[in-house]
C-alpha atoms as a PDB file:
ATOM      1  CA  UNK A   1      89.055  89.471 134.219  1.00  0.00           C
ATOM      2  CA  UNK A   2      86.180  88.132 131.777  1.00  0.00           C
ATOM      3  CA  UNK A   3      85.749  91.895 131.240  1.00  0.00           C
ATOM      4  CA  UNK A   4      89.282  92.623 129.837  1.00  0.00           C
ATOM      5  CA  UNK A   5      88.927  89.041 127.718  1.00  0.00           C
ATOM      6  CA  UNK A   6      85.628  90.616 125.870  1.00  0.00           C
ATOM      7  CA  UNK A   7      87.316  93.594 125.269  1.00  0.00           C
ATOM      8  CA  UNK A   8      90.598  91.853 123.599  1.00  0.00           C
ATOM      9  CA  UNK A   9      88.613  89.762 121.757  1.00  0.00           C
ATOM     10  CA  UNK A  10      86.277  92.752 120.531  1.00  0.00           C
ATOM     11  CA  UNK A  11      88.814  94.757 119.587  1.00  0.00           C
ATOM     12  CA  UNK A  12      90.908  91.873 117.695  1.00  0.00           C
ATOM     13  CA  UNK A  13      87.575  91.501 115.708  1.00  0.00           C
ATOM     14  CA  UNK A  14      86.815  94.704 114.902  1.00  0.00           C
ATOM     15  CA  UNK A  15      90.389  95.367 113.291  1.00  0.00           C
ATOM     16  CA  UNK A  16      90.125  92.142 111.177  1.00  0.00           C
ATOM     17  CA  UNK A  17      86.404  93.299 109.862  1.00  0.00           C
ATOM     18  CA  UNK A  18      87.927  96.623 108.616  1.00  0.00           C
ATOM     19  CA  UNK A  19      90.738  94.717 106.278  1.00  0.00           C
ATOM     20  CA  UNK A  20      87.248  94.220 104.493  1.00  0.00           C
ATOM     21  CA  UNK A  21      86.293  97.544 103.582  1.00  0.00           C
ATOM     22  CA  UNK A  22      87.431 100.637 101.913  1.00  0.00           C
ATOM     23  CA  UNK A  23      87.760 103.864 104.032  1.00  0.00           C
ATOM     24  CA  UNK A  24      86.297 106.050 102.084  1.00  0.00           C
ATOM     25  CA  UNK A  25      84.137 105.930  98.250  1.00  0.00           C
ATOM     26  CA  UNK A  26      86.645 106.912  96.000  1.00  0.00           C
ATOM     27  CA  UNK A  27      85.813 108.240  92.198  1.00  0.00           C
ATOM     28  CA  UNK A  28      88.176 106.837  89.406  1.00  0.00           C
ATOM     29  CA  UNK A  29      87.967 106.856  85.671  1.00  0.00           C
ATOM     30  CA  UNK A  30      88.730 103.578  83.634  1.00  0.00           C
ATOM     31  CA  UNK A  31      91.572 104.637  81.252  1.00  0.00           C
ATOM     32  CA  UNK A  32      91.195 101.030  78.952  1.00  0.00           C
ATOM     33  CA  UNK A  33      89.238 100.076  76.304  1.00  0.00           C
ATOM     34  CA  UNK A  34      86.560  98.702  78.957  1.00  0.00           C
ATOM     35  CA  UNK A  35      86.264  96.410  82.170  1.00  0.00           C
ATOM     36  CA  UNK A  36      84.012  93.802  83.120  1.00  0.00           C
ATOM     37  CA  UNK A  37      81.563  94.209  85.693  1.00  0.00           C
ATOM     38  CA  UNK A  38      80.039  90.872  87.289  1.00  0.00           C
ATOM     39  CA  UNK A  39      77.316  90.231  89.960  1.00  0.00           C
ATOM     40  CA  UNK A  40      79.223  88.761  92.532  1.00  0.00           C
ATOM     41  CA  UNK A  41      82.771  88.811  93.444  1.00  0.00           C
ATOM     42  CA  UNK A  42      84.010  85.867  91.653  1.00  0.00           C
ATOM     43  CA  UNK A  43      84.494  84.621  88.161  1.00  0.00           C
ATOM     44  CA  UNK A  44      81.208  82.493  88.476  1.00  0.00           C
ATOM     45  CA  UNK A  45      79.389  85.607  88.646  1.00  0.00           C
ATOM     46  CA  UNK A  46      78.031  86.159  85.175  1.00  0.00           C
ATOM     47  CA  UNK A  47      79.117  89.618  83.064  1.00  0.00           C
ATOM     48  CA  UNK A  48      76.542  91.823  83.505  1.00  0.00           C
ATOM     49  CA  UNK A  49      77.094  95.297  82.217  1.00  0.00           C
ATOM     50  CA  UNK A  50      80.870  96.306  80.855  1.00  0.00           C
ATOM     51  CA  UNK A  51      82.021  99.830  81.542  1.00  0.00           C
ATOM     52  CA  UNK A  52      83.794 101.634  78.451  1.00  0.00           C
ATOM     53  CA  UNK A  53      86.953 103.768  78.714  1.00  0.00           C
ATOM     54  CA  UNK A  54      86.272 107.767  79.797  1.00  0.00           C
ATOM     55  CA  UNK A  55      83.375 106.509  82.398  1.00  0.00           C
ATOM     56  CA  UNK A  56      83.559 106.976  85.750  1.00  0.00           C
ATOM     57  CA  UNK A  57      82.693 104.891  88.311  1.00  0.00           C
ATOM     58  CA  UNK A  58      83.055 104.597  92.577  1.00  0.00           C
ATOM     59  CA  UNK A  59      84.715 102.429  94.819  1.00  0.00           C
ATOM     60  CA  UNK A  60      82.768 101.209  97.461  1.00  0.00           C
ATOM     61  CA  UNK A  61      84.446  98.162  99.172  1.00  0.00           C
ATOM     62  CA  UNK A  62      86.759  95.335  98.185  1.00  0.00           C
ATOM     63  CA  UNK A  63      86.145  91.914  99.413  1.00  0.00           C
ATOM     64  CA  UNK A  64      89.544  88.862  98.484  1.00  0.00           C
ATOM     65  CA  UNK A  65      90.792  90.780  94.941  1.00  0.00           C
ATOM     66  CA  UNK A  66      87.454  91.909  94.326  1.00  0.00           C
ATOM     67  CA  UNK A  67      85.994  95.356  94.260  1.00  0.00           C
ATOM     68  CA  UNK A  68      82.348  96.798  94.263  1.00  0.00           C
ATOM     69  CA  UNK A  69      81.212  99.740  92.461  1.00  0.00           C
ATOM     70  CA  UNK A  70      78.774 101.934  91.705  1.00  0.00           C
ATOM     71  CA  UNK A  71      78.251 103.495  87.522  1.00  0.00           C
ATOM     72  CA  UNK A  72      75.886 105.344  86.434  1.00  0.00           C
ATOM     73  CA  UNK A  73      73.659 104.618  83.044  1.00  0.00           C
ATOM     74  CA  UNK A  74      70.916 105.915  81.061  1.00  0.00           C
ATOM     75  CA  UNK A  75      67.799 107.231  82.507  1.00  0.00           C
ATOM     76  CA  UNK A  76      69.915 108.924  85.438  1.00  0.00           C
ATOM     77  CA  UNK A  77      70.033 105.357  86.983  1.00  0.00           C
ATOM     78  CA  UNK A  78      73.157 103.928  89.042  1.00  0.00           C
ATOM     79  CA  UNK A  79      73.927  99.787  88.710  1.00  0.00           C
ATOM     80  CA  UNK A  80      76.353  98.200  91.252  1.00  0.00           C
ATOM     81  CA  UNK A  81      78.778  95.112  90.858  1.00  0.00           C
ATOM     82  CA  UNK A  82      81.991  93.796  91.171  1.00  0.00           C
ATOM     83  CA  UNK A  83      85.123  93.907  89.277  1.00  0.00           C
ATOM     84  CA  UNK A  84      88.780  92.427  89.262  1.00  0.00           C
ATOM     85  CA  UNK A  85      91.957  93.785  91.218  1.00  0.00           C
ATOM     86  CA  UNK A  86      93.382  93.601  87.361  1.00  0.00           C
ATOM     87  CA  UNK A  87      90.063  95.518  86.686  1.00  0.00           C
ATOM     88  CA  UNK A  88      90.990  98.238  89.056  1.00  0.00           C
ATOM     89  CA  UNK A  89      94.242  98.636  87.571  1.00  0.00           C
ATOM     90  CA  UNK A  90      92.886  99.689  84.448  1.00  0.00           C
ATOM     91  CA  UNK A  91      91.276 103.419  86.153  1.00  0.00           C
ATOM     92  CA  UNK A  92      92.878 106.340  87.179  1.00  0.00           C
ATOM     93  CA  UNK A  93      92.318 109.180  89.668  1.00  0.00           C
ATOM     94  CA  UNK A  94      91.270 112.716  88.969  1.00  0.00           C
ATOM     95  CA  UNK A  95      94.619 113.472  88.343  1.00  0.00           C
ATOM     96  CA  UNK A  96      95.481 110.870  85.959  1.00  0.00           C
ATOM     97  CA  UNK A  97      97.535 108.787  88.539  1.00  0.00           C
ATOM     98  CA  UNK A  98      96.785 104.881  87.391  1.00  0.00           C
ATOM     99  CA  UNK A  99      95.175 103.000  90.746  1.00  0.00           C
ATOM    100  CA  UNK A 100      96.757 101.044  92.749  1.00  0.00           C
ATOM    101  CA  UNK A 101      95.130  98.780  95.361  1.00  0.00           C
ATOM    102  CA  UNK A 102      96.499  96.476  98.009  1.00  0.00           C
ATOM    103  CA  UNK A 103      94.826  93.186  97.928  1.00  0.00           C
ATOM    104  CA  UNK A 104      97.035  92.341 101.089  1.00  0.00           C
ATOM    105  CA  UNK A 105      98.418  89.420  99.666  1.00  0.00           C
ATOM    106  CA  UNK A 106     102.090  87.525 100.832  1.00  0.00           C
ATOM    107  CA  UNK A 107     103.341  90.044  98.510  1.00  0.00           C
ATOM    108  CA  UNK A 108     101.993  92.665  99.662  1.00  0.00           C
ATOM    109  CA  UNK A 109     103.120  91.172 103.270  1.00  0.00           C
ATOM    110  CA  UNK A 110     106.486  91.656 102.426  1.00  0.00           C
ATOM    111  CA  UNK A 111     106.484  95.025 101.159  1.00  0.00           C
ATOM    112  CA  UNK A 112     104.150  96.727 104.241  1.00  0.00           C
ATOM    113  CA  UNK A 113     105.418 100.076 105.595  1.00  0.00           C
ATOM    114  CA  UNK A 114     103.706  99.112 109.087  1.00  0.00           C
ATOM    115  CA  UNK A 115     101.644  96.906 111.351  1.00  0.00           C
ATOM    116  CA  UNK A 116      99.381  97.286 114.197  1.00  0.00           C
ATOM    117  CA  UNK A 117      98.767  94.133 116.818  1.00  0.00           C
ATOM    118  CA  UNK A 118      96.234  93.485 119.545  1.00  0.00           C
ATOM    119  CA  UNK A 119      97.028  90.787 121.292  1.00  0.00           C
ATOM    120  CA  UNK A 120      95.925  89.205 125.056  1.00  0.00           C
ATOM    121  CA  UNK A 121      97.404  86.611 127.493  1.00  0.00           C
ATOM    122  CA  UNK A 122      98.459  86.356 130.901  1.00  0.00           C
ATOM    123  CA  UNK A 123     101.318  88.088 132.569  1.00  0.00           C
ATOM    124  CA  UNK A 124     102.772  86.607 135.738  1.00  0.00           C
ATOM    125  CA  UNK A 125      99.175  84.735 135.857  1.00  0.00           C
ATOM    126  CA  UNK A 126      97.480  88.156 135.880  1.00  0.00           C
ATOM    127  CA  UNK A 127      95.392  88.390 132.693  1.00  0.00           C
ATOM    128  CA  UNK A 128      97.227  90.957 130.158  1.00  0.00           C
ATOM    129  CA  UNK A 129      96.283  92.525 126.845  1.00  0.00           C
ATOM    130  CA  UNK A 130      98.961  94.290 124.355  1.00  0.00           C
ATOM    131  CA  UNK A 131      98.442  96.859 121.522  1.00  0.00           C
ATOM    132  CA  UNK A 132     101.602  97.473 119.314  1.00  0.00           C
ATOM    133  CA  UNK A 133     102.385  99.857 116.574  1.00  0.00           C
ATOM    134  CA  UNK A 134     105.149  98.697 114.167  1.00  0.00           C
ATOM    135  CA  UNK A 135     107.469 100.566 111.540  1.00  0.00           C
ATOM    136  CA  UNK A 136     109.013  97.775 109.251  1.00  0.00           C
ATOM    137  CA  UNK A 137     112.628  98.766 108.268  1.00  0.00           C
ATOM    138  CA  UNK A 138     113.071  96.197 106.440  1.00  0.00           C
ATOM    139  CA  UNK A 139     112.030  92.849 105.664  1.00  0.00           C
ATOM    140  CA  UNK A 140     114.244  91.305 108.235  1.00  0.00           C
ATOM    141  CA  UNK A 141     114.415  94.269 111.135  1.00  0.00           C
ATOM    142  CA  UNK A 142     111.558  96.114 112.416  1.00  0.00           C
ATOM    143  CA  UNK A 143     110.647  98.513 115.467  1.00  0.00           C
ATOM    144  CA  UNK A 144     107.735  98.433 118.023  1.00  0.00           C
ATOM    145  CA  UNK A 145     106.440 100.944 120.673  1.00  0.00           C
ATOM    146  CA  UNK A 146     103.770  98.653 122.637  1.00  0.00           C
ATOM    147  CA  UNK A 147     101.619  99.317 125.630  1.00  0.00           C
ATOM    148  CA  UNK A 148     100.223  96.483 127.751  1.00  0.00           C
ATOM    149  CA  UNK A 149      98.251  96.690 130.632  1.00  0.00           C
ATOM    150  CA  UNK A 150      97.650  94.067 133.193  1.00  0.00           C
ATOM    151  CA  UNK A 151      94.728  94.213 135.990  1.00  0.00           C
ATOM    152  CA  UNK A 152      95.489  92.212 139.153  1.00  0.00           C
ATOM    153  CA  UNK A 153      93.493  91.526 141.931  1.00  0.00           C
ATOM    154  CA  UNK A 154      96.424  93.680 144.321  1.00  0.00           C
ATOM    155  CA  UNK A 155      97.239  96.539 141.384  1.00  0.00           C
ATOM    156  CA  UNK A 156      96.972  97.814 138.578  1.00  0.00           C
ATOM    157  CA  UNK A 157     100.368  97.554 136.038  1.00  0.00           C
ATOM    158  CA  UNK A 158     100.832  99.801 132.765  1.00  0.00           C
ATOM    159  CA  UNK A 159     104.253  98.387 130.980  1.00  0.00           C
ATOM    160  CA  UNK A 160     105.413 100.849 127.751  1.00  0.00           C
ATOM    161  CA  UNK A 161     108.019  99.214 125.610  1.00  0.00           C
ATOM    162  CA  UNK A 162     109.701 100.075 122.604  1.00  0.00           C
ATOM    163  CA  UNK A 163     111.664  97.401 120.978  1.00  0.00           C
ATOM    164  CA  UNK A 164     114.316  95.966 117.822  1.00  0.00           C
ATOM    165  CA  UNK A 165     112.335  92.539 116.146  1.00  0.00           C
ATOM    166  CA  UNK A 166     114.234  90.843 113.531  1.00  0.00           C
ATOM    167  CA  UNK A 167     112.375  88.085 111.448  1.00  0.00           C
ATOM    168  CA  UNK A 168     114.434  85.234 110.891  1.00  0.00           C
ATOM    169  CA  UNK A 169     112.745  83.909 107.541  1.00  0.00           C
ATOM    170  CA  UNK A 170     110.969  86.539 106.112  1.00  0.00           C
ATOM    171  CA  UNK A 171     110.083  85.216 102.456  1.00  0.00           C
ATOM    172  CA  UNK A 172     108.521  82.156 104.621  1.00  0.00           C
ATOM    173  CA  UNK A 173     104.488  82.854 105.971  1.00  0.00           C
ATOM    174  CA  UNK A 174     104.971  81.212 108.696  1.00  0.00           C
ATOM    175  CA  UNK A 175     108.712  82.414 110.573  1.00  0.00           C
ATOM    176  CA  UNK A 176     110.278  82.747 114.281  1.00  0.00           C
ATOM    177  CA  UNK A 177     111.386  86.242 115.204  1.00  0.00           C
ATOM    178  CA  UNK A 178     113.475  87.752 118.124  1.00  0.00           C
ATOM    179  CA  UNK A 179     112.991  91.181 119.725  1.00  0.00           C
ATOM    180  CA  UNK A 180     115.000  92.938 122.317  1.00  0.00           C
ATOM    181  CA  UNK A 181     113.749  96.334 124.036  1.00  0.00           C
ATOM    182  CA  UNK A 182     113.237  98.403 127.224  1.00  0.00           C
ATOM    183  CA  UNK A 183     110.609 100.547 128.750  1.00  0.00           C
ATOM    184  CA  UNK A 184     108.924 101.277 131.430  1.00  0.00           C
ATOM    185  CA  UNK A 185     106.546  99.979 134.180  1.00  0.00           C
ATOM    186  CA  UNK A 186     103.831 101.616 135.912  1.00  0.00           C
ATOM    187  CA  UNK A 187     102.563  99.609 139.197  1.00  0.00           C
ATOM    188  CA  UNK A 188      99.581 101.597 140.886  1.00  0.00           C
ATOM    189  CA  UNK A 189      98.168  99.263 144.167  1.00  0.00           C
ATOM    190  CA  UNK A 190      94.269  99.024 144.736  1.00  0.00           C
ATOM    191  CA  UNK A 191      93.112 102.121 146.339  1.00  0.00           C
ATOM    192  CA  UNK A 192      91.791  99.610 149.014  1.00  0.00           C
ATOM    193  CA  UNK A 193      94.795  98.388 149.954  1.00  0.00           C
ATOM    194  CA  UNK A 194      96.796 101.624 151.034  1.00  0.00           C
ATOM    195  CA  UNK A 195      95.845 104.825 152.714  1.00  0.00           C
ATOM    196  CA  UNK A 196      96.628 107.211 149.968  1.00  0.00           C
ATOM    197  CA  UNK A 197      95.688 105.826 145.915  1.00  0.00           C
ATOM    198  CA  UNK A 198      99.038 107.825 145.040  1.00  0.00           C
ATOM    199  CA  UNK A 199     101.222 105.097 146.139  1.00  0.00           C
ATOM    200  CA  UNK A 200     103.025 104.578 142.493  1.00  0.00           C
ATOM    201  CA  UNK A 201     105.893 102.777 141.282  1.00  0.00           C
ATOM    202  CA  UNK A 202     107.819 103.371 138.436  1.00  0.00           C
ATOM    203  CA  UNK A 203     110.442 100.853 137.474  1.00  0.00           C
ATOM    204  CA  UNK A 204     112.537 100.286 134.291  1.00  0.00           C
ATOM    205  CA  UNK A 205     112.918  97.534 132.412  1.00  0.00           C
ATOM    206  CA  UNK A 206     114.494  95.489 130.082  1.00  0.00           C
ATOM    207  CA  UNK A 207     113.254  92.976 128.030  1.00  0.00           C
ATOM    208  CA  UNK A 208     113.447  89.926 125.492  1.00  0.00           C
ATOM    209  CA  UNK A 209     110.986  87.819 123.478  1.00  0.00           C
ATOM    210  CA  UNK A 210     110.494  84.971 120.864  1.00  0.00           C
ATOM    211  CA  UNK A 211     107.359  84.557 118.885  1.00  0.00           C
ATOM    212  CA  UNK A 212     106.290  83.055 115.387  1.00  0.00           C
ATOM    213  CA  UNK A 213     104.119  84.880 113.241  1.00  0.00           C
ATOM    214  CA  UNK A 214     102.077  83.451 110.225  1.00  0.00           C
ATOM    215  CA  UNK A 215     100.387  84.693 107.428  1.00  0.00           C
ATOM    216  CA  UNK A 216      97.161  83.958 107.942  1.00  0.00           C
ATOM    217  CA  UNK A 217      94.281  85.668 105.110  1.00  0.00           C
ATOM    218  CA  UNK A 218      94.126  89.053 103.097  1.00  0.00           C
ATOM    219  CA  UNK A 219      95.975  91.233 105.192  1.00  0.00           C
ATOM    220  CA  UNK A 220      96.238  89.327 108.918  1.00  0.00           C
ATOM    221  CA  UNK A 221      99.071  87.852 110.115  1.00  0.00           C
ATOM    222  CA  UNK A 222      98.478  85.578 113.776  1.00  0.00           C
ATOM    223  CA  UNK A 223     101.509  85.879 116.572  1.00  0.00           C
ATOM    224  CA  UNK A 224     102.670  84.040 119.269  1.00  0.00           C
ATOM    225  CA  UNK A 225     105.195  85.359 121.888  1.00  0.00           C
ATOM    226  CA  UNK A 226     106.975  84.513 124.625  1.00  0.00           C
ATOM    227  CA  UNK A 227     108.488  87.817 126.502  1.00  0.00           C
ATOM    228  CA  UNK A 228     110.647  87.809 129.750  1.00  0.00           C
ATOM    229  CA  UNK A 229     110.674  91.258 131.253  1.00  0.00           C
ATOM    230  CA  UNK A 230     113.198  91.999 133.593  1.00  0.00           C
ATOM    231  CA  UNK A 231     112.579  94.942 136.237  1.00  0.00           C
ATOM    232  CA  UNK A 232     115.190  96.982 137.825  1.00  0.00           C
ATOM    233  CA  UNK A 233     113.365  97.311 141.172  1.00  0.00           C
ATOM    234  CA  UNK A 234     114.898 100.458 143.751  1.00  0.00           C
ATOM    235  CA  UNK A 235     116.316  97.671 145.663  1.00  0.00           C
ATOM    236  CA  UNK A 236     118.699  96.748 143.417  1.00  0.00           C
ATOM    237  CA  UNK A 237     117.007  93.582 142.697  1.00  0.00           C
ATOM    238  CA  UNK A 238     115.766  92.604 139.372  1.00  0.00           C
ATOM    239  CA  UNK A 239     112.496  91.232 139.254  1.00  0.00           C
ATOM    240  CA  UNK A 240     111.592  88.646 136.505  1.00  0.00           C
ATOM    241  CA  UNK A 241     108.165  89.078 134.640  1.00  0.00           C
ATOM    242  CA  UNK A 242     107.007  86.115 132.221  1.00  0.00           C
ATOM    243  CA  UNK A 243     104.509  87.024 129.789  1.00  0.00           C
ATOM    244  CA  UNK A 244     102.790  84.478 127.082  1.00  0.00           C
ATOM    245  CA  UNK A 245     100.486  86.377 124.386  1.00  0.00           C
ATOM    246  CA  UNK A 246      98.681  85.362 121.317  1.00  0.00           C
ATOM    247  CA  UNK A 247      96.816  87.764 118.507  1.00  0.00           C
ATOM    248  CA  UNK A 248      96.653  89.213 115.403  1.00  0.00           C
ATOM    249  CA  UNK A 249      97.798  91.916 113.354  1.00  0.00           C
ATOM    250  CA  UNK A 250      96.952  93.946 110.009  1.00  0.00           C
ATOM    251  CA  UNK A 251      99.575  95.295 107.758  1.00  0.00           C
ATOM    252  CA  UNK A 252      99.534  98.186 104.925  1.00  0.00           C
END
């Protein structure tokens, strides 16, 4: 069980680190009369070199609305420093396009195209860990496929979902939602507990949750939930599932 914790927690930490960097170096061209480069990102940083419309310079990560580069000057010699998000508007791309960067403010929050959430908890007192992938419809009504996966001590349980979230206050940060969904679950015992490790069960379900979600720093939102699965078992009993789950998400 401390095993799975770890590896929640690791991989919750490694999404939030990469919110800090940019994928790739990318090459633009300032297209205004010049921008400011300073020595650290912020505006205490003092001015240190200013880069003059035609130059080129590269991207090489952005760090709370601010944005390192690399420009050359004289001598064949490159100088790196940091400039504005308003900065950054003032370049263009190879082909002209102006440059536009997400600083993954609220604003930018409300406009995201999708989301993707680790989050880990307990499931029926089994300890549980979730990864969803989210297409935002709208700012209200949203869709999520989600895979969680739960190792107890008797089996081994795999539950695919895809559910309908709607966010009841969206222009708020912080706001209660409600999702409804169905899926599937896949319960596999210990191969030390029966004769044959082929002994699977596959059971649909149906399922509801409440959560709260807050807008937490450049581009992380923190969730809560609450979900109640119910399982159509094959003897037409439905078996109730109660799972409680915390994380975090990124948006873009």
């Amino acid at each position: 069980m401390r095993l799975i914790r770890n590896y929640t927690f690791g991989l919750i930490l490694s999404i939030l680190l990469s919110t800090f960097a940019i994928a790739d170096e990318l090459l633009v061209t300032v297209t205004q009369p010049f921008i400011n480069v300073h020595t650290g990102p912020a505006s205490e940083y003092p001015i240190f070199h200013v880069i003059a419309k035609g130059e080129q310079v590269t991207l090489l990560k952005s760090r709370t609305g601010w944005f390192k580069i690399q420009a050359p000057i004289a001598g064949n010699r490159t100088i790196e420093g940091w400039i504005t998000e308003q900065s950054l508007s003032a370049t263009a791309l190879d082909d002209g396009t102006p440059l536009q960067a997400s600083s993954g403010t609220f604003d930018d929050y409300q406009s995201r195209n999708w989301e993707v959430t680790l989050m880990g908890g307990v499931l029926d007192n089994i300890t549980a860990m979730t990864a969803t992938g989210t297409w935002v419809w709208s700012r209200n009504l949203s869709f999520d496929a989600s895979y969680t996966q739960a190792l107890g001590d008797f089996s081994d349980n795999k539950i695919w979902s895809v559910r309908m979230r709607n966010t009841i206050f969206p222009n708020w940060r912080f706001s209660p939602y409600l999702a409804l969904g169905t899926g599937e679950i896949r319960t596999q015992p210990r191969a030390n507990l029966v004769q044959s490790g082929d002994d699977v069960r596959l059971t649909p379900h149906y399922e509801i949750g409440i959560g709260v979600r807050y807008y937490w720093a450049k581009s992380v939102l923190v969730k809560a939930e609450y979900r109640a699965l119910l399982a159509l078992t094959d003897r037409d009993e439905q078996e109730r599932l109660d799972q409680w789950i915390i994380g975090a998400s990124v948006f873009f």
